[in-house]
PDB file of N, CA and C in Angstrom:
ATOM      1  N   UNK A   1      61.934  77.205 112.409  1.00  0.00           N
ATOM      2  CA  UNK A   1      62.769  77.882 111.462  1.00  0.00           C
ATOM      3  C   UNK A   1      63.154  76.891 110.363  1.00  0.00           C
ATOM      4  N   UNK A   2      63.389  77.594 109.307  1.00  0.00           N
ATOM      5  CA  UNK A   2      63.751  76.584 108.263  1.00  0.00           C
ATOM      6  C   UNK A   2      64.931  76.077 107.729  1.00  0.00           C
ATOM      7  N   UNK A   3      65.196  75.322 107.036  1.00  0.00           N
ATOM      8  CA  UNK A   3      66.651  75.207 107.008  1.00  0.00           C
ATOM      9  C   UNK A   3      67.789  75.961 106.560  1.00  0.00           C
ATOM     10  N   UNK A   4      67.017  76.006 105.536  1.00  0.00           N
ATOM     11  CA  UNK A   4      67.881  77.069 105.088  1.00  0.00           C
ATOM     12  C   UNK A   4      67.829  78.790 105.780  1.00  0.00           C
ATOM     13  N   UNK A   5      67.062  79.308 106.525  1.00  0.00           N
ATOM     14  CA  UNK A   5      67.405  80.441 107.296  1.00  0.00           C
ATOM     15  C   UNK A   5      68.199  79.987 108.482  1.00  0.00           C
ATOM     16  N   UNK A   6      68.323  79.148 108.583  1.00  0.00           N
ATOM     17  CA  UNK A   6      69.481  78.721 109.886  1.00  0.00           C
ATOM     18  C   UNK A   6      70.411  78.739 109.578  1.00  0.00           C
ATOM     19  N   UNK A   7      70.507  78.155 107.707  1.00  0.00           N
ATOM     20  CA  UNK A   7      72.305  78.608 107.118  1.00  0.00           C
ATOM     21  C   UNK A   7      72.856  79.712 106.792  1.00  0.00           C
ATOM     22  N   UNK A   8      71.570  80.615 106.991  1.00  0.00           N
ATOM     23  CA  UNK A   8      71.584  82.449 106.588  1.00  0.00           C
ATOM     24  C   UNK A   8      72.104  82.870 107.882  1.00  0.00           C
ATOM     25  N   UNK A   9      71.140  82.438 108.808  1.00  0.00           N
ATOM     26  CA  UNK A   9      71.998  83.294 110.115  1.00  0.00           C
ATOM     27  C   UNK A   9      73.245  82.833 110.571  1.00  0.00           C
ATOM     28  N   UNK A  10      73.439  81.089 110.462  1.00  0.00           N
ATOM     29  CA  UNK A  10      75.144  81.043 111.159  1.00  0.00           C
ATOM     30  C   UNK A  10      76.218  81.607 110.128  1.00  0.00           C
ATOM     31  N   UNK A  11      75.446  81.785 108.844  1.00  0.00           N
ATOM     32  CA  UNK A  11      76.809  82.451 107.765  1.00  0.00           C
ATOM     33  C   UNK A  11      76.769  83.736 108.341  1.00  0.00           C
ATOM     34  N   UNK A  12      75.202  84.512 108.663  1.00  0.00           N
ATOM     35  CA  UNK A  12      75.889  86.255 109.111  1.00  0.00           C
ATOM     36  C   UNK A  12      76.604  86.363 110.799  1.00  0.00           C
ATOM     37  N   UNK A  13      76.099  85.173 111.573  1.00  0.00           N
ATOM     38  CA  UNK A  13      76.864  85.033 112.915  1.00  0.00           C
ATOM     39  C   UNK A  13      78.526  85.304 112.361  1.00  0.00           C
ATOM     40  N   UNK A  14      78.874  83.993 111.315  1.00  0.00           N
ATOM     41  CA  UNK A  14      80.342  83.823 111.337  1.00  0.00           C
ATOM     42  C   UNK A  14      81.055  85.137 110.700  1.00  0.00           C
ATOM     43  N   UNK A  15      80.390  85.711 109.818  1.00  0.00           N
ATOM     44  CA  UNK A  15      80.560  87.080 109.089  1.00  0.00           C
ATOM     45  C   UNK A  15      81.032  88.096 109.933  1.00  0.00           C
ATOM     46  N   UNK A  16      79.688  88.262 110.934  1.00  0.00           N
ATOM     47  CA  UNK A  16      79.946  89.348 112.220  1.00  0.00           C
ATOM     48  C   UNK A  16      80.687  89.085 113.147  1.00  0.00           C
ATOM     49  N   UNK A  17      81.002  87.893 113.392  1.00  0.00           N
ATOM     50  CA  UNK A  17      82.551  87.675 114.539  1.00  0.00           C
ATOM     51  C   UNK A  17      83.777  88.102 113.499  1.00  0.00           C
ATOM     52  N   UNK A  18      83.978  87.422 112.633  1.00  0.00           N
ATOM     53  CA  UNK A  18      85.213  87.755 111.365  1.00  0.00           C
ATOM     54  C   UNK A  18      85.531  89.625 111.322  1.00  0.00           C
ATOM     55  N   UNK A  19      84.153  89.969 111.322  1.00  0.00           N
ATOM     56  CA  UNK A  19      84.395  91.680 111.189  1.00  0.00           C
ATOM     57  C   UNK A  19      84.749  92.306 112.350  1.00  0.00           C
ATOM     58  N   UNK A  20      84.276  91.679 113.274  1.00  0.00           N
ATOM     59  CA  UNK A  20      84.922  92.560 114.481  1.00  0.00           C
ATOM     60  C   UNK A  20      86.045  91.601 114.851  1.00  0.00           C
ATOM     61  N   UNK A  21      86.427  90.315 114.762  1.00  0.00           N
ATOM     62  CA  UNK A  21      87.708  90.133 114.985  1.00  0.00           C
ATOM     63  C   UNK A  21      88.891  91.125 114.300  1.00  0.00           C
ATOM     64  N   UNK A  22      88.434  91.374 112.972  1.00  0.00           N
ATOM     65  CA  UNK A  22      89.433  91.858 111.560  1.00  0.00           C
ATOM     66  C   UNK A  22      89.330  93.350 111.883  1.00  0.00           C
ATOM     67  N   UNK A  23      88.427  93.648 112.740  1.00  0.00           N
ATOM     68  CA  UNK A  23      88.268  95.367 113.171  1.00  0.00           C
ATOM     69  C   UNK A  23      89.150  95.590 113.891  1.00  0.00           C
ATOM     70  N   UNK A  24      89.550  94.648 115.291  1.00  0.00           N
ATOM     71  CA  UNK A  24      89.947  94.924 116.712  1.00  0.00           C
ATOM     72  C   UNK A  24      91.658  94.864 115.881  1.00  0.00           C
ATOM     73  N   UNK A  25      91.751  93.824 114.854  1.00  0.00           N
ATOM     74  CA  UNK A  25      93.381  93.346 114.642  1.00  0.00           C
ATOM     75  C   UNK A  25      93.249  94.862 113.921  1.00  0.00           C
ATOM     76  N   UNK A  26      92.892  95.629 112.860  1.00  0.00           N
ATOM     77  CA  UNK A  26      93.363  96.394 112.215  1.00  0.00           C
ATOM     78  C   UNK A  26      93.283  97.806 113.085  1.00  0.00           C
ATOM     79  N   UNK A  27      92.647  98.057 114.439  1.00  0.00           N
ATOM     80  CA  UNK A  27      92.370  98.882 115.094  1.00  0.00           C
ATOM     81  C   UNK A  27      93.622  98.796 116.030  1.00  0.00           C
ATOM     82  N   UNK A  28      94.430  97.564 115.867  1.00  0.00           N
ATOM     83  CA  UNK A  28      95.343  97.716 116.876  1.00  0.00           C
ATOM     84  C   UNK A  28      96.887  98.237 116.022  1.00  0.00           C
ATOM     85  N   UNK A  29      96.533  97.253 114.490  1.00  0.00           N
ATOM     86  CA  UNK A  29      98.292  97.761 114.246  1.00  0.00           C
ATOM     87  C   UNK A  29      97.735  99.344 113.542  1.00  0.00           C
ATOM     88  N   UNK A  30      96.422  99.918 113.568  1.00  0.00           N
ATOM     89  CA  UNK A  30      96.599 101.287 113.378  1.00  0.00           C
ATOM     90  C   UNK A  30      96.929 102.072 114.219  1.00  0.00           C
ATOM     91  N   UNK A  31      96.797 101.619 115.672  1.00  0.00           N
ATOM     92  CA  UNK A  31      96.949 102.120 117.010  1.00  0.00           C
ATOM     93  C   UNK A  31      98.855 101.844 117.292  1.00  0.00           C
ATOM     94  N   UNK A  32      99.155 100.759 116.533  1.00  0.00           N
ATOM     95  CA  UNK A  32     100.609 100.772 117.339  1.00  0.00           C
ATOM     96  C   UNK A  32     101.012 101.554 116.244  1.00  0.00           C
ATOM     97  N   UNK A  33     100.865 101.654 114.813  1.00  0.00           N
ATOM     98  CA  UNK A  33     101.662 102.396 114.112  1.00  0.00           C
ATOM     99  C   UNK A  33     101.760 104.133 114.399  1.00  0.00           C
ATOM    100  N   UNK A  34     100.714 104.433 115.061  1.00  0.00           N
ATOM    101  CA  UNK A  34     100.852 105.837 115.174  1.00  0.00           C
ATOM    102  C   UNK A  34     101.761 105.683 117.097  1.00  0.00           C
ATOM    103  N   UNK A  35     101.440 104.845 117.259  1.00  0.00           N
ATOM    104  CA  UNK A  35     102.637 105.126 118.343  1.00  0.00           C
ATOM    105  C   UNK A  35     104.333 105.503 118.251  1.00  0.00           C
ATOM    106  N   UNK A  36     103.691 104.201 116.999  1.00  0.00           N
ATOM    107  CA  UNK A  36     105.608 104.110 116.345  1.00  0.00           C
ATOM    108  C   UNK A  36     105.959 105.779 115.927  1.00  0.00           C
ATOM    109  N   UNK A  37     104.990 105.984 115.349  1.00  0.00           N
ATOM    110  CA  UNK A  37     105.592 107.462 114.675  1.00  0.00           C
ATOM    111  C   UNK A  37     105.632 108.549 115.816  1.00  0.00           C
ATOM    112  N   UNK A  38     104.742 108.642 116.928  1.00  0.00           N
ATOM    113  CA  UNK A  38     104.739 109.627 118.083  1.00  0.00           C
ATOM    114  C   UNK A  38     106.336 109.217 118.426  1.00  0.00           C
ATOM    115  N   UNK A  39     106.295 107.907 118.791  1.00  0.00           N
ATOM    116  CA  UNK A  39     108.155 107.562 119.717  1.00  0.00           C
ATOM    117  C   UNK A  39     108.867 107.980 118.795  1.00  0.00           C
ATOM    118  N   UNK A  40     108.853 108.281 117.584  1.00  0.00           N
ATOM    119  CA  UNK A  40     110.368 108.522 116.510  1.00  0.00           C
ATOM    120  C   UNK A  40     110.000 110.208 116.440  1.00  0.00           C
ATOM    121  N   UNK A  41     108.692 110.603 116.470  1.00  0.00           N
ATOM    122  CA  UNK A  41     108.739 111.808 116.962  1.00  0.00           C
ATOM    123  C   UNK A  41     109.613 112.634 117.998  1.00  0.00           C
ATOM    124  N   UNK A  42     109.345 111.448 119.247  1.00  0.00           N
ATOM    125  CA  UNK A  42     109.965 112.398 120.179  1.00  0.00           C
ATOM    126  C   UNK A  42     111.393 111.994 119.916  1.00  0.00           C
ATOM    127  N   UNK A  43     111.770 111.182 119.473  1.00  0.00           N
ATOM    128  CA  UNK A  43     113.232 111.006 119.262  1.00  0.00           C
ATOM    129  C   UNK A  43     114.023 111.756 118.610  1.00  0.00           C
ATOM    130  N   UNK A  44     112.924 112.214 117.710  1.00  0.00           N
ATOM    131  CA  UNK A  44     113.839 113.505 116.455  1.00  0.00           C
ATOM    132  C   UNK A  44     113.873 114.823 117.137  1.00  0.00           C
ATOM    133  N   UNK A  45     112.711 114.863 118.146  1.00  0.00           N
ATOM    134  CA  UNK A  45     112.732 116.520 118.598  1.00  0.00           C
ATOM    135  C   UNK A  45     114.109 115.850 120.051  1.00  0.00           C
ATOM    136  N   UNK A  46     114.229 115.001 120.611  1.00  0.00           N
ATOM    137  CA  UNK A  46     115.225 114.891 121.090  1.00  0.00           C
ATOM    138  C   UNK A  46     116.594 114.768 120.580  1.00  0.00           C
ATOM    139  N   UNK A  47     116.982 114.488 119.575  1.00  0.00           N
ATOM    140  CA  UNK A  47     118.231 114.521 118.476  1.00  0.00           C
ATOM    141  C   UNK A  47     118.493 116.358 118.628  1.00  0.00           C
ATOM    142  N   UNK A  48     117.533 116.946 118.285  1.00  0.00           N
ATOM    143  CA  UNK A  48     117.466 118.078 117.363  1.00  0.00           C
ATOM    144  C   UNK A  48     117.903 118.987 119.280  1.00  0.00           C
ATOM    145  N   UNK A  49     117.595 118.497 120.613  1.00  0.00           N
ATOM    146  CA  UNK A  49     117.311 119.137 121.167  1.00  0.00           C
ATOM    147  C   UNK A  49     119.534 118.897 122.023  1.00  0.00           C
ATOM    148  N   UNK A  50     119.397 117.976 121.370  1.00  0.00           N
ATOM    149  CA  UNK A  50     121.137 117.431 122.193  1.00  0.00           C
ATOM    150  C   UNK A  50     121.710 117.676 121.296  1.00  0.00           C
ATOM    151  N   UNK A  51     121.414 117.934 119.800  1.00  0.00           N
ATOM    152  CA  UNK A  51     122.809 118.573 118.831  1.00  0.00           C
ATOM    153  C   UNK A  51     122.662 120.139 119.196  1.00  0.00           C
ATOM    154  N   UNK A  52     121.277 120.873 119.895  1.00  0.00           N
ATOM    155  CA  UNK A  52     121.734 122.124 119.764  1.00  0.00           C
ATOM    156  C   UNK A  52     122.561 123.053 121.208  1.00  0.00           C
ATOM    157  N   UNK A  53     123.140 121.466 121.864  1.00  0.00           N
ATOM    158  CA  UNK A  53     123.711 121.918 123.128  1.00  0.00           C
ATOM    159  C   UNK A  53     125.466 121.422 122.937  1.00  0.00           C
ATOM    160  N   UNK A  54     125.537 120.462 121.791  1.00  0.00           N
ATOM    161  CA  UNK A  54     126.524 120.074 121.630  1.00  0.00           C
ATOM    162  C   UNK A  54     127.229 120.779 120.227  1.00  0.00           C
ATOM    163  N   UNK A  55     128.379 121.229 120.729  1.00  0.00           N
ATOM    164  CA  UNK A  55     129.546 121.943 119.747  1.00  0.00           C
ATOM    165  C   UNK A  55     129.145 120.616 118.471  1.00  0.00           C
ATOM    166  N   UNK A  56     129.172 121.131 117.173  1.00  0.00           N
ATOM    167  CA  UNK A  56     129.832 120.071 115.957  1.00  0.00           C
ATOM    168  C   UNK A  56     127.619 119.215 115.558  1.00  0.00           C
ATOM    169  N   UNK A  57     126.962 119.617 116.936  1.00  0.00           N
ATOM    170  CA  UNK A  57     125.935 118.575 116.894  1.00  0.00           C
ATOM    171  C   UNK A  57     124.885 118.679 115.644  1.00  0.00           C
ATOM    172  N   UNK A  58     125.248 119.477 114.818  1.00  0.00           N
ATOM    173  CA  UNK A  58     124.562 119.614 113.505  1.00  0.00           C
ATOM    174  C   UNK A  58     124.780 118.508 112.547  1.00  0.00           C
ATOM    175  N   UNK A  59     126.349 118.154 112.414  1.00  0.00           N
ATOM    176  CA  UNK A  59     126.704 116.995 111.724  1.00  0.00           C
ATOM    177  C   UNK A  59     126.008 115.758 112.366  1.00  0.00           C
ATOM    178  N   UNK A  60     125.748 115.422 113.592  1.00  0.00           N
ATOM    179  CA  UNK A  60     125.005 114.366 113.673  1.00  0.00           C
ATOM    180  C   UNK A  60     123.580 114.177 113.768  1.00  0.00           C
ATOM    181  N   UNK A  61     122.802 115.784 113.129  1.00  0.00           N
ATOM    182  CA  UNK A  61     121.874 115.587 113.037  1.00  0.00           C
ATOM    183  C   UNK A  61     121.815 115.148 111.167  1.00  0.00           C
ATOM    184  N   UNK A  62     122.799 115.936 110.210  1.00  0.00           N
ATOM    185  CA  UNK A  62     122.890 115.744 109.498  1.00  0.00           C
ATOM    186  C   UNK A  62     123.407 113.935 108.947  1.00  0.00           C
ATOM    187  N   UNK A  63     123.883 113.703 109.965  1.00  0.00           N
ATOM    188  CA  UNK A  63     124.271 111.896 109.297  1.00  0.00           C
ATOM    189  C   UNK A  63     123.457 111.235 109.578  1.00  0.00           C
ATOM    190  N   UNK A  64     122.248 111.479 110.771  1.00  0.00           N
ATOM    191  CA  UNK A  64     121.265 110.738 111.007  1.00  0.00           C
ATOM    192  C   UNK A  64     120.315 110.939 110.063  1.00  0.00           C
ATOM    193  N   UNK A  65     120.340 111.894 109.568  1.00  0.00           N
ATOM    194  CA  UNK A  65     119.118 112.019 108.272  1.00  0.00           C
ATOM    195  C   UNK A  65     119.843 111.469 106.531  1.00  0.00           C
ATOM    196  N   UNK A  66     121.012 111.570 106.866  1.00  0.00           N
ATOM    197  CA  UNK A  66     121.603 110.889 105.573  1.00  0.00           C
ATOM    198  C   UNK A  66     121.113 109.422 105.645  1.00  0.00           C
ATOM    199  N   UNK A  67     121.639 108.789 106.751  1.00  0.00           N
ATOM    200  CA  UNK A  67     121.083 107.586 107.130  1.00  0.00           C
ATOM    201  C   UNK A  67     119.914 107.229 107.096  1.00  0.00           C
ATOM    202  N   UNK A  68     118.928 107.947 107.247  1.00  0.00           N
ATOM    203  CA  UNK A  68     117.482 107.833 106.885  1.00  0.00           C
ATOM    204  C   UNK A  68     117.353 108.093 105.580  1.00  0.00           C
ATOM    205  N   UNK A  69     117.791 108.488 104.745  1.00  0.00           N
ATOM    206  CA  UNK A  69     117.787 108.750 103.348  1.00  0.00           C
ATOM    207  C   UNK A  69     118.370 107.710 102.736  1.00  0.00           C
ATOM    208  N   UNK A  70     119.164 107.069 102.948  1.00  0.00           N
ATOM    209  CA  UNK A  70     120.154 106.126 102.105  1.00  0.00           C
ATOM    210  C   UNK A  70     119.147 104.538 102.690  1.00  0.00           C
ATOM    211  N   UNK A  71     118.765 104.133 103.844  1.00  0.00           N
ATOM    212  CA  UNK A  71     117.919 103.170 104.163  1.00  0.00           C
ATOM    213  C   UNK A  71     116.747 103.741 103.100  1.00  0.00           C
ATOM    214  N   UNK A  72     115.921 104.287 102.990  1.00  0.00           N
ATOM    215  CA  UNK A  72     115.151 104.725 102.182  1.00  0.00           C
ATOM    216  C   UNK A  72     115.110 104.248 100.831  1.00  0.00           C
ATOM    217  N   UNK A  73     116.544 105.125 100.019  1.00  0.00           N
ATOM    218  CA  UNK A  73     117.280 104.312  98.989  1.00  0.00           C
ATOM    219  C   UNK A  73     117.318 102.733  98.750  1.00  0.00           C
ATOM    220  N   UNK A  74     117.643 102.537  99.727  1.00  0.00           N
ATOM    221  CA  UNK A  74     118.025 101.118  99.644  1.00  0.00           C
ATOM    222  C   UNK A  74     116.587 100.058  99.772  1.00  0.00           C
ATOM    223  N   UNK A  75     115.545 100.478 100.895  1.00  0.00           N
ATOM    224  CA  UNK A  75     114.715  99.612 100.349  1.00  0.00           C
ATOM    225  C   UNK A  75     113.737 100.247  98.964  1.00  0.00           C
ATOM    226  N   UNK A  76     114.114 100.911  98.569  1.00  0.00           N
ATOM    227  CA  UNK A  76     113.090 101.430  97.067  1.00  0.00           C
ATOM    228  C   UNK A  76     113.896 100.740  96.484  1.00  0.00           C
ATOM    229  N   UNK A  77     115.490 100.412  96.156  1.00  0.00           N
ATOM    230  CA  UNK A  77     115.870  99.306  95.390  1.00  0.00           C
ATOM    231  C   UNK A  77     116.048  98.415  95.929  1.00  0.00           C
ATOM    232  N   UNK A  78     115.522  97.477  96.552  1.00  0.00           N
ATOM    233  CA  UNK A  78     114.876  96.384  97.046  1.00  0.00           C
ATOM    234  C   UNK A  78     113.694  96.130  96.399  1.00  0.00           C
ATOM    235  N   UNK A  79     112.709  96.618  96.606  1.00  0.00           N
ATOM    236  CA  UNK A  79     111.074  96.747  96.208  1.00  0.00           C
ATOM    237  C   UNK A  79     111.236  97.886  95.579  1.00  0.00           C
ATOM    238  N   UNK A  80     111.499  98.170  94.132  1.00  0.00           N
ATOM    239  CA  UNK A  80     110.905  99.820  93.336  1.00  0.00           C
ATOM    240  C   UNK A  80     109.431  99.435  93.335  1.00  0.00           C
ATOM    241  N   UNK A  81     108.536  98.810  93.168  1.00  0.00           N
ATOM    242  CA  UNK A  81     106.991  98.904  93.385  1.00  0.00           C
ATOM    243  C   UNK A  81     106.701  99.874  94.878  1.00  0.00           C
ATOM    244  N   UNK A  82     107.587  99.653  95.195  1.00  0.00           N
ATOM    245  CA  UNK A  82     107.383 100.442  96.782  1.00  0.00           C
ATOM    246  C   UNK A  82     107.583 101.889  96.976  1.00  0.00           C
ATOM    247  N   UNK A  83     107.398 102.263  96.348  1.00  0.00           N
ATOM    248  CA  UNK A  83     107.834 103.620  96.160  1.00  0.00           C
ATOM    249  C   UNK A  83     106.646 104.508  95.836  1.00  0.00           C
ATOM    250  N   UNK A  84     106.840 105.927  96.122  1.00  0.00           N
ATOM    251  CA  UNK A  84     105.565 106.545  96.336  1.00  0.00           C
ATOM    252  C   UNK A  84     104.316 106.015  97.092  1.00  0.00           C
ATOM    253  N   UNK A  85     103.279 107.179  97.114  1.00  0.00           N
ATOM    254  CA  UNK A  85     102.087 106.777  97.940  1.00  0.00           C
ATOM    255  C   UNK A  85     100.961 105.251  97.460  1.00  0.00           C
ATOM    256  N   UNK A  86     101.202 104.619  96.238  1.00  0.00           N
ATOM    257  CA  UNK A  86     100.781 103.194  96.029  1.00  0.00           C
ATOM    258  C   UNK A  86      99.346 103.986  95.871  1.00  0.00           C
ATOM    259  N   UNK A  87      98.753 105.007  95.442  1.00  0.00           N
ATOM    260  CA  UNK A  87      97.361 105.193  95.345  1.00  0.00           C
ATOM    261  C   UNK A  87      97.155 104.732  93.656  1.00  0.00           C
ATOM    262  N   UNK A  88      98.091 105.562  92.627  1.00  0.00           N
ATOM    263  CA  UNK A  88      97.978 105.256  91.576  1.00  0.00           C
ATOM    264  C   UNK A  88      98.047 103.690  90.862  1.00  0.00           C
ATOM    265  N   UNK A  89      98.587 103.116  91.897  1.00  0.00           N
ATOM    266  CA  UNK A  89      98.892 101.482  91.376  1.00  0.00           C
ATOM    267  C   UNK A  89      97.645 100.312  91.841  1.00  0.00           C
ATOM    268  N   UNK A  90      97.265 101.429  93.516  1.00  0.00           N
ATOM    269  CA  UNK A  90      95.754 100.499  93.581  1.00  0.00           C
ATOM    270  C   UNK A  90      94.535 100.681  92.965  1.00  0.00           C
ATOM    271  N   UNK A  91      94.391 101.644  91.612  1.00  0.00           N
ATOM    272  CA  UNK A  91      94.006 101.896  90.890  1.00  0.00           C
ATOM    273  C   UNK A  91      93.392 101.299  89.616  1.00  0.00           C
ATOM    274  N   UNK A  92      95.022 101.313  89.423  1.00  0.00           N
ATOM    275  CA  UNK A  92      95.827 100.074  88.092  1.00  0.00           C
ATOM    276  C   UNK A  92      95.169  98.997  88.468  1.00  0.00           C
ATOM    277  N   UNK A  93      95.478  98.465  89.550  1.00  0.00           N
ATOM    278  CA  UNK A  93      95.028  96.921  90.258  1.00  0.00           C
ATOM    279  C   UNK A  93      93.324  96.658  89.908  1.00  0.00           C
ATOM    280  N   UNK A  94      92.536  97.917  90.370  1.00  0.00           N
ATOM    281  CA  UNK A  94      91.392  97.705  90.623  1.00  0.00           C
ATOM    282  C   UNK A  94      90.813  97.722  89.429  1.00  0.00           C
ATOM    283  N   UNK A  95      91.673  98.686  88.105  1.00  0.00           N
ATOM    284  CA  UNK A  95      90.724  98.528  86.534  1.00  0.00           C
ATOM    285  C   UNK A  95      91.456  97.106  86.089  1.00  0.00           C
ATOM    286  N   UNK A  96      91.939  96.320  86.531  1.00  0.00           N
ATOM    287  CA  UNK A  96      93.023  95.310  86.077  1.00  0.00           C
ATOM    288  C   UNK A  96      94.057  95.435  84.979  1.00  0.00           C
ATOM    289  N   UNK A  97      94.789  96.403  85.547  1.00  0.00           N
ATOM    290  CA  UNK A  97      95.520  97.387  83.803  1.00  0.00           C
ATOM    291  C   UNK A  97      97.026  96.618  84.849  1.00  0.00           C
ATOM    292  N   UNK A  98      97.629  96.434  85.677  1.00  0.00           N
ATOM    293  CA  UNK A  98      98.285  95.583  86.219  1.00  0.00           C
ATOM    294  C   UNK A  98      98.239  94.367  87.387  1.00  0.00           C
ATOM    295  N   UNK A  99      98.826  94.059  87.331  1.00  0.00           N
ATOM    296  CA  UNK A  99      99.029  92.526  88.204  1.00  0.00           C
ATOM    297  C   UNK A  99      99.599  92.665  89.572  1.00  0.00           C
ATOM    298  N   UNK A 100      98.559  92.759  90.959  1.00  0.00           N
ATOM    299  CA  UNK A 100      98.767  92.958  92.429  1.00  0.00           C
ATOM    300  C   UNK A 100     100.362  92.751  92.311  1.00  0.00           C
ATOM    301  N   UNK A 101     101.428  93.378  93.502  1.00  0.00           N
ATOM    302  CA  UNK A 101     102.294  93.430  93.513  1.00  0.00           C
ATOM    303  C   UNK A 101     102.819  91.763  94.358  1.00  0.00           C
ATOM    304  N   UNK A 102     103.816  91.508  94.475  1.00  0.00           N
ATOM    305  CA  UNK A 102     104.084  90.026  95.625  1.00  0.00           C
ATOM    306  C   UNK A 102     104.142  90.851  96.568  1.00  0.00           C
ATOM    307  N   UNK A 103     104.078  89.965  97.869  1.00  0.00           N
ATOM    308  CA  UNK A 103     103.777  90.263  99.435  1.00  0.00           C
ATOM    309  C   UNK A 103     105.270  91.115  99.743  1.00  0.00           C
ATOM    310  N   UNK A 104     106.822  91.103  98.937  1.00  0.00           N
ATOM    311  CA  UNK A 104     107.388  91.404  99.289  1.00  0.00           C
ATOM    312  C   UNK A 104     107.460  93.070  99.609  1.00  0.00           C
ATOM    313  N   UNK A 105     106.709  93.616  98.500  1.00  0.00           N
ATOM    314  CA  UNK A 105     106.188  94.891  97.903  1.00  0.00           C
ATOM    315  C   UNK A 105     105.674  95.751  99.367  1.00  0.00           C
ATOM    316  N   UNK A 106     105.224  94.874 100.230  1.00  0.00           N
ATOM    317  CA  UNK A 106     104.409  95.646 101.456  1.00  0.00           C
ATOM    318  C   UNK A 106     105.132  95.685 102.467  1.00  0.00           C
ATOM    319  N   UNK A 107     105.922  95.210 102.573  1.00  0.00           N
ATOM    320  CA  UNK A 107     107.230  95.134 103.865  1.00  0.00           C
ATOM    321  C   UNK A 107     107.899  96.218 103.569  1.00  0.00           C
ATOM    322  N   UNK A 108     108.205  97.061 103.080  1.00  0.00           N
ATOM    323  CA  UNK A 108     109.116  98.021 103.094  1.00  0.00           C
ATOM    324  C   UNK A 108     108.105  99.299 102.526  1.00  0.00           C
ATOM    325  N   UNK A 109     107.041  99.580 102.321  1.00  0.00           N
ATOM    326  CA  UNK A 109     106.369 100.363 101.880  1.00  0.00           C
ATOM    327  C   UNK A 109     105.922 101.369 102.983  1.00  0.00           C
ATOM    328  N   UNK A 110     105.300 100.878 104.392  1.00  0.00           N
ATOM    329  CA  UNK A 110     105.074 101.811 105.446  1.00  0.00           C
ATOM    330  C   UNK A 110     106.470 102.402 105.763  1.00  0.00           C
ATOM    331  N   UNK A 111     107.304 101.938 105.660  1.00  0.00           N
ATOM    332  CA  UNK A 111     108.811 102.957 106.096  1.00  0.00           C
ATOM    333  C   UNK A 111     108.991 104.131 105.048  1.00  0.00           C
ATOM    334  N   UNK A 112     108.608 103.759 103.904  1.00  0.00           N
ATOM    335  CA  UNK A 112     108.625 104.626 102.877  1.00  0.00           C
ATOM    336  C   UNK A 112     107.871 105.787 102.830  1.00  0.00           C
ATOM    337  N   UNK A 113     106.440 105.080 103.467  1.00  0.00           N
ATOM    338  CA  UNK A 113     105.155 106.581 103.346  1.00  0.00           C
ATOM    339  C   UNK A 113     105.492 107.013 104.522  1.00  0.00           C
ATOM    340  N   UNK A 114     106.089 107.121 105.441  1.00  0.00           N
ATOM    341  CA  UNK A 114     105.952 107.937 106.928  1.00  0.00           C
ATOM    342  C   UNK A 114     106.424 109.513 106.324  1.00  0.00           C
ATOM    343  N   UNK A 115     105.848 110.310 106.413  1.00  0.00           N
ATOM    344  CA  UNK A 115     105.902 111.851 106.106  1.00  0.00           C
ATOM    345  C   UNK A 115     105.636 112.222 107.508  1.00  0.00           C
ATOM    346  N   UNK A 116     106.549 112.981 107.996  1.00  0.00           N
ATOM    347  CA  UNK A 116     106.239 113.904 109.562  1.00  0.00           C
ATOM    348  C   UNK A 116     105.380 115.017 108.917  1.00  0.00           C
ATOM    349  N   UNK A 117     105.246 115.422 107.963  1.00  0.00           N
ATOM    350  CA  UNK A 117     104.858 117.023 108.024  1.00  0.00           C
ATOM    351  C   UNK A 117     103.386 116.354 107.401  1.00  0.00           C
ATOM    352  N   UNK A 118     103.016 115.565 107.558  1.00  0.00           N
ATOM    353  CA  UNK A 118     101.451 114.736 107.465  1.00  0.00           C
ATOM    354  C   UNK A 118     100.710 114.237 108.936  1.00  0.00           C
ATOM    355  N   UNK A 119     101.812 114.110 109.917  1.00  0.00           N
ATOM    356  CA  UNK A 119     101.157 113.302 110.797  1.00  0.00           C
ATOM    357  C   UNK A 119     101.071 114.853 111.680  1.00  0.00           C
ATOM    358  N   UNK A 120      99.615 114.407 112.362  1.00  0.00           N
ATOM    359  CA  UNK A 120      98.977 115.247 113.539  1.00  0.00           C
ATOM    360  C   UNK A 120      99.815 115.865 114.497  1.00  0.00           C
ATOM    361  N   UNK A 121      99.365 116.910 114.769  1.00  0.00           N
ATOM    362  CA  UNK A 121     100.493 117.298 115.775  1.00  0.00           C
ATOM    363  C   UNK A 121      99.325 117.762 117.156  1.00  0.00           C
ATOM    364  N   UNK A 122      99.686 117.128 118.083  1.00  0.00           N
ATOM    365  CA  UNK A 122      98.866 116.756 119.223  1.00  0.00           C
ATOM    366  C   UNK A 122      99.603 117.181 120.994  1.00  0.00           C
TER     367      UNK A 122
END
């Protein structure tokens, strides 16, 4: 073999470990994030299932969703880049019509997109 096809194959060896390492990591926090949302699932149909046995239990379904609304609030003014679904801005990014957001921009953005009336119902 020649030399240089020996530097072809250990570059596609190191390539193909990298992709399935970078597969298994993104296969897992896609796997825990939909867990996260099944457990807050059942938590809301459990909220919804103990305010409708408890006298008054509407108001604490109602302050728990204020509370989810106002955290909401609060990290969109934290990060306003964070706001909405980020399709139109990876867009922007990709014709270079703006400048990638800082890393802070992505920490508060999955709390933002979680929509229940999007996720599967199983």
């Amino acid at each position: 073999m020649a030399q240089g096809s020996e530097a072809v194959v250990r570059n596609l060896a190191v390539l193909g470990t990298a992709a399935v390492i970078a597969g298994a990591g993104i296969g897992f926090v896609g796997g825990a994030f939909r867990w996260v949302l099944h457990e807050f699932d059942l938590l809301r149909g459990g909220l919804a299932d103990w305010a409708s046995g408890v006298p008054g239990g509407v108001l604490a379904v109602m302050a728990v969703t204020a509370a989810a609304a106002a955290l909401a609030v609060a990290l969109v003014r934290l990060s306003p880049r964070s706001a909405g679904s980020g399709i139109g801005q990876v867009e922007a990014i990709y014709h270079q019509q703006i400048v990638p957001p800082p890393y802070s921009v992505m920490q508060p953005s999955p709390v933002i997109w979680y929509d229940q009336s999007k996720v599967e119902k199983g």
